[in-house]
Protein backbone atom coordinates (compact mmCIF):
# COMPACT_ATOMS: atom_id res chain seq x y z
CA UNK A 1 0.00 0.00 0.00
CA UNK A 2 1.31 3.91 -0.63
CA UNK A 3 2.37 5.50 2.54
CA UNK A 4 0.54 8.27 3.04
CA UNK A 5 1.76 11.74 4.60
CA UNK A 6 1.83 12.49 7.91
CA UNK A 7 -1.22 13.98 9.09
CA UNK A 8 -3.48 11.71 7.16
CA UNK A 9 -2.70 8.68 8.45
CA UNK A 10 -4.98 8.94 11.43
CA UNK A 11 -7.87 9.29 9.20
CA UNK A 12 -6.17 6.41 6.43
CA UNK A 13 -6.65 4.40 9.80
CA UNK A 14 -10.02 5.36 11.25
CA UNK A 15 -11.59 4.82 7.79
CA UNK A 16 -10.43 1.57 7.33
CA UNK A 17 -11.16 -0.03 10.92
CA UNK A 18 -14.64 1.42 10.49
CA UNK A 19 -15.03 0.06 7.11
CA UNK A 20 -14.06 -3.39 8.38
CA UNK A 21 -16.84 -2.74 11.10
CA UNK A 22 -19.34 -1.57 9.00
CA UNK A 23 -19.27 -4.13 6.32
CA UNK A 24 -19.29 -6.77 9.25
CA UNK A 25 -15.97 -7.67 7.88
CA UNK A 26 -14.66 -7.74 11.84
CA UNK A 27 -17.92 -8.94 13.61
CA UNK A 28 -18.39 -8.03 17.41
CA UNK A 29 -14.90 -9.60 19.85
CA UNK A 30 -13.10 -9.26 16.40
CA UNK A 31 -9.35 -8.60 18.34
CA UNK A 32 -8.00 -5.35 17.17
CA UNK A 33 -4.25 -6.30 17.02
CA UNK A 34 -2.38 -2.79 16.74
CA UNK A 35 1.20 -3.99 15.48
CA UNK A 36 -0.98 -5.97 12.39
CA UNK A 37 -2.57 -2.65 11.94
CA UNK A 38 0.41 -1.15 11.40
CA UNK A 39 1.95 -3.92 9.29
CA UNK A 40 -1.01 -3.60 6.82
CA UNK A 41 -1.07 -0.02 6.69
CA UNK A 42 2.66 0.56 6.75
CA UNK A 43 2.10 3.27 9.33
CA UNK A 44 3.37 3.95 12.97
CA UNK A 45 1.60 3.00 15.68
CA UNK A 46 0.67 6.29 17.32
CA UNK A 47 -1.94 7.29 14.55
CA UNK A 48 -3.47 3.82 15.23
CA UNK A 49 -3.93 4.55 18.77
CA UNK A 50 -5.78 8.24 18.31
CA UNK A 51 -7.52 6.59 15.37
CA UNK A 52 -8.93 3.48 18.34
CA UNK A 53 -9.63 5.91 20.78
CA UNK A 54 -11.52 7.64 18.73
CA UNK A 55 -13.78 4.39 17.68
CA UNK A 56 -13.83 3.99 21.04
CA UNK A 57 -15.69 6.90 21.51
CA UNK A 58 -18.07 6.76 18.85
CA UNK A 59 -18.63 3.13 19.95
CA UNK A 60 -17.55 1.09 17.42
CA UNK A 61 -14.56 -0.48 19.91
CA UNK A 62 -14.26 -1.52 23.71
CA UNK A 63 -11.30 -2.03 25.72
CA UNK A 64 -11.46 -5.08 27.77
CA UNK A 65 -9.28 -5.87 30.98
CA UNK A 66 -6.96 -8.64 29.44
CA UNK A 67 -8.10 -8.87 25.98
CA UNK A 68 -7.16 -5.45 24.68
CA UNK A 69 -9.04 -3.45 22.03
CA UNK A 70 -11.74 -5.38 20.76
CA UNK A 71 -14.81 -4.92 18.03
CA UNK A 72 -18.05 -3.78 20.24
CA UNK A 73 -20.27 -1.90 18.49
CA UNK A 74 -23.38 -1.17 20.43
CA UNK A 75 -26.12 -0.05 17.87
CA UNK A 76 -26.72 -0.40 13.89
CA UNK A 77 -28.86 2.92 12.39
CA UNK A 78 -32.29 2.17 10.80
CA UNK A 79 -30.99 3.05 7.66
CA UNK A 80 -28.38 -0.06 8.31
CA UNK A 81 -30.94 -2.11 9.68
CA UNK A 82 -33.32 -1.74 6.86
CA UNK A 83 -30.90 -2.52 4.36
CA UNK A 84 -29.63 -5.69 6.25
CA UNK A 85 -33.13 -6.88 6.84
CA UNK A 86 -33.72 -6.67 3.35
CA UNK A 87 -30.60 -8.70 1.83
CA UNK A 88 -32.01 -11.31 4.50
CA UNK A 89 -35.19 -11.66 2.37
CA UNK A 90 -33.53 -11.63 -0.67
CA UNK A 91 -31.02 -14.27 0.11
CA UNK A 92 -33.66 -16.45 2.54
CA UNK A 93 -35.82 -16.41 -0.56
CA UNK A 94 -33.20 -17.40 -3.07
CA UNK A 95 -32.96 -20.10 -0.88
CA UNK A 96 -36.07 -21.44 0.00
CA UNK A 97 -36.86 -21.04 -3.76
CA UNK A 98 -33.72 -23.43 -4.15
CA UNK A 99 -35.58 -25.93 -1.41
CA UNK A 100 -38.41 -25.80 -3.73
CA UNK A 101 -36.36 -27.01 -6.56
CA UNK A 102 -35.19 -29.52 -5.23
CA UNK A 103 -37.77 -30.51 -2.99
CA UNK A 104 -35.77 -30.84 -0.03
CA UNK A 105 -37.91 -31.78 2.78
CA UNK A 106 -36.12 -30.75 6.35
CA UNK A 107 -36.29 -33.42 9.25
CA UNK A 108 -38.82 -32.40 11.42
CA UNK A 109 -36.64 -33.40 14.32
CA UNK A 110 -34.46 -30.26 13.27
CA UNK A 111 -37.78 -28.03 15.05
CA UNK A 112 -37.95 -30.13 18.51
CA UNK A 113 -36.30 -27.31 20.28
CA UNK A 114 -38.99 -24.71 19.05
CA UNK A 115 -40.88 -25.96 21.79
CA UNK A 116 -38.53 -24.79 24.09
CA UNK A 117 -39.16 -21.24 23.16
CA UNK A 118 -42.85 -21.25 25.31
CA UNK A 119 -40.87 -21.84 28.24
CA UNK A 120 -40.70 -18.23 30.57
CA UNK A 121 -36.72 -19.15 31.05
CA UNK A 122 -35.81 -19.67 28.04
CA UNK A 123 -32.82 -17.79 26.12
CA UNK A 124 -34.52 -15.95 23.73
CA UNK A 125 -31.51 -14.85 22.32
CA UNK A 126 -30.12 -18.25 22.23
CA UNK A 127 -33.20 -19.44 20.73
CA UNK A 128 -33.05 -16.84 17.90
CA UNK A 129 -29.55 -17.74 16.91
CA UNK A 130 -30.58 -21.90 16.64
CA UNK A 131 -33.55 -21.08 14.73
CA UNK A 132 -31.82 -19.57 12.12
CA UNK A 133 -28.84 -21.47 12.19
CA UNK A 134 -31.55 -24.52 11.89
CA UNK A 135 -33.71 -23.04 8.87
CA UNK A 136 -30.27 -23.01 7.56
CA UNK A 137 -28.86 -26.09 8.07
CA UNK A 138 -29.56 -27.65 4.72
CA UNK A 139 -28.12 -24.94 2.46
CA UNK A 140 -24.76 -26.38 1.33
CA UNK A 141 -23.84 -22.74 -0.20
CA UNK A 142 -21.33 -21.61 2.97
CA UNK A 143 -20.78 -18.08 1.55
CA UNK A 144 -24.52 -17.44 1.56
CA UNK A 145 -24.97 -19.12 5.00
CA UNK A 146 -22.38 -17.28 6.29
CA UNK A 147 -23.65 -14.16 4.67
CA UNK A 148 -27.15 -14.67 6.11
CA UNK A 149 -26.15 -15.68 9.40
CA UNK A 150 -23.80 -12.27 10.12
CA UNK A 151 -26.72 -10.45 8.94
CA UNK A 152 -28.75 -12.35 11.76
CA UNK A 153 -26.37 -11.11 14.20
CA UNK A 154 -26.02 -7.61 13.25
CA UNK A 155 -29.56 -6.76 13.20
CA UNK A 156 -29.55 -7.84 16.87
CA UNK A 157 -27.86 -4.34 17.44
CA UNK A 158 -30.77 -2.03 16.46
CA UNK A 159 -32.95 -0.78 18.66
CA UNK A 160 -36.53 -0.25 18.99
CA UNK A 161 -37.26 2.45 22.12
CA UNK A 162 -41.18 1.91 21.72
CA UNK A 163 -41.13 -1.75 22.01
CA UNK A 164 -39.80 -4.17 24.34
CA UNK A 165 -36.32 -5.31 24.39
CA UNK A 166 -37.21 -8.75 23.42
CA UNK A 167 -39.21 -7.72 20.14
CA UNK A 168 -37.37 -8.90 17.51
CA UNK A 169 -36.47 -11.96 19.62
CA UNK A 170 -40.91 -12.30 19.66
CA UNK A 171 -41.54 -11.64 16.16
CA UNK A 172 -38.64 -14.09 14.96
CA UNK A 173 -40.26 -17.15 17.69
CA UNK A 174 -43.43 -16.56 15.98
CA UNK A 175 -41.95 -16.81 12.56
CA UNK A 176 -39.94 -20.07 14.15
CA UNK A 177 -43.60 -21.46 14.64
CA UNK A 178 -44.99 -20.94 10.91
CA UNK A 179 -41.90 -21.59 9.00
CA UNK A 180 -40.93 -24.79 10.38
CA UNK A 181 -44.95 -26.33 9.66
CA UNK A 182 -44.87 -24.86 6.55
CA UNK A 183 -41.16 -26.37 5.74
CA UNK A 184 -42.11 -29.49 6.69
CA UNK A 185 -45.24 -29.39 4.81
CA UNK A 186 -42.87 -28.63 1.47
CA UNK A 187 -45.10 -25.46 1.00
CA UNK A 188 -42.32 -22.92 0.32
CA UNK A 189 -44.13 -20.27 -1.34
CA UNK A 190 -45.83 -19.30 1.93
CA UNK A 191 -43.02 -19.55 3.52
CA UNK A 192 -41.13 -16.77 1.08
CA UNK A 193 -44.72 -14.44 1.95
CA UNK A 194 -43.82 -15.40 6.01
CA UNK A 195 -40.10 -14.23 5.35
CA UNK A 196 -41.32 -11.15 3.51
CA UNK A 197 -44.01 -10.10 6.43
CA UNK A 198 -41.53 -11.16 8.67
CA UNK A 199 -39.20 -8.59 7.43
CA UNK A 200 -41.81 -5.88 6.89
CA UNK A 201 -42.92 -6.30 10.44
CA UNK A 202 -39.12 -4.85 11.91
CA UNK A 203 -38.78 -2.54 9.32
CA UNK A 204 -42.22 -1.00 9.62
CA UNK A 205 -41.22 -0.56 13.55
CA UNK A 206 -38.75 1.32 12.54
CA UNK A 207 -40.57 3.58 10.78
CA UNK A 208 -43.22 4.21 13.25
CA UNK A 209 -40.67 5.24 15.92
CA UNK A 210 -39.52 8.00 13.51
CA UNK A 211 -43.09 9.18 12.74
């Protein structure tokens, strides 16, 4: 890479670490290493550290008693949210359209544990993160799995102020409950519609908090 002059490399670094963070490149607990940094950038370390504390203040990175400086961002925008929510619909329909295709039926014993979701102790965000690594489970494309899945997680990081903290973690145990009888009943055209209200549900939400 070109070195860059002095003065601009505290911004060369700040735009890159957040561009790693934003495109979900570095996920959250993503170990910001400083001396790598520094390697990849062919810069000195003291622009890295003004460029991490300022991250640090806008939230995008922690430091953690014996772990260091570590990926921790706190809250996605609506405008992020919305278009993450809707790349899930587009690939989660690419996909069960594939299912159709091939009229893959999915092992009902994959949805025991949806049961466990009626239960006042259960994890619901525990529960949201099997679901959908579940509903997954048969699609033998790992980029898009992995794509879908980091999505999953990052939309976990929005927040709706008018609703309780456990909405999306509702609305996705409710979708749990459709999708897996209509899976198993091979009827993946509804299931597509469920995805899509599914999605419009959060996203509309959104929109009311800002109204």
């Amino acid at each position: 890479m070109v070195r860059v002059k002095k003065g601009k490399t505290q911004k060369l670094v700040y735009d890159y670490v957040k561009k790693q963070i934003e495109t979900d490149t570095w996920l959250n607990g993503y170990h910001i290493i400083e001396q790598d940094l520094a390697n990849d950038l062919k810069v000195s370390r003291t622009p890295i550290r003004s460029a991490i504390d300022q991250l640090i203040d806008e939230n995008y990175l922690k430091k953690e008693a014996n772990r260091g400086v570590i990926v921790k961002k706190e809250r996605i925008s609506n405008k992020e949210f919305t278009e993450r929510t809707q790349l899930i619909e587009l690939l989660c329909s690419h996909y069960l359209f594939q299912l159709q295709i091939k009229e893959y039926l999915i092992d009902d014993q994959s949805f025991l544990f949806i049961e466990e979701l009626n239960k006042p102790s259960s994890d619901k965000e525990y529960y949201y993160d099997l679901f959908w690594q579940q509903f997954l489970s048969p699609l033998n494309n790992e980029l898009m799995k992995s794509t879908i899945l980091t999505q999953i997680t990052s939309i976990k990081l929005v927040e709706f102020p008018n609703v309780s903290i456990n909405f999306l973690y509702d609305e996705t145990h409710k979708l749990s409950k459709t999708l897996s009888r209509l899976l198993l009943e091979k009827n993946y055209e509804v299931a597509r519609k469920e995805i899509r209200v599914y999605i419009n549900r959060l996203n509309l939400e959104l929109i009311d908090q800002q109204i």
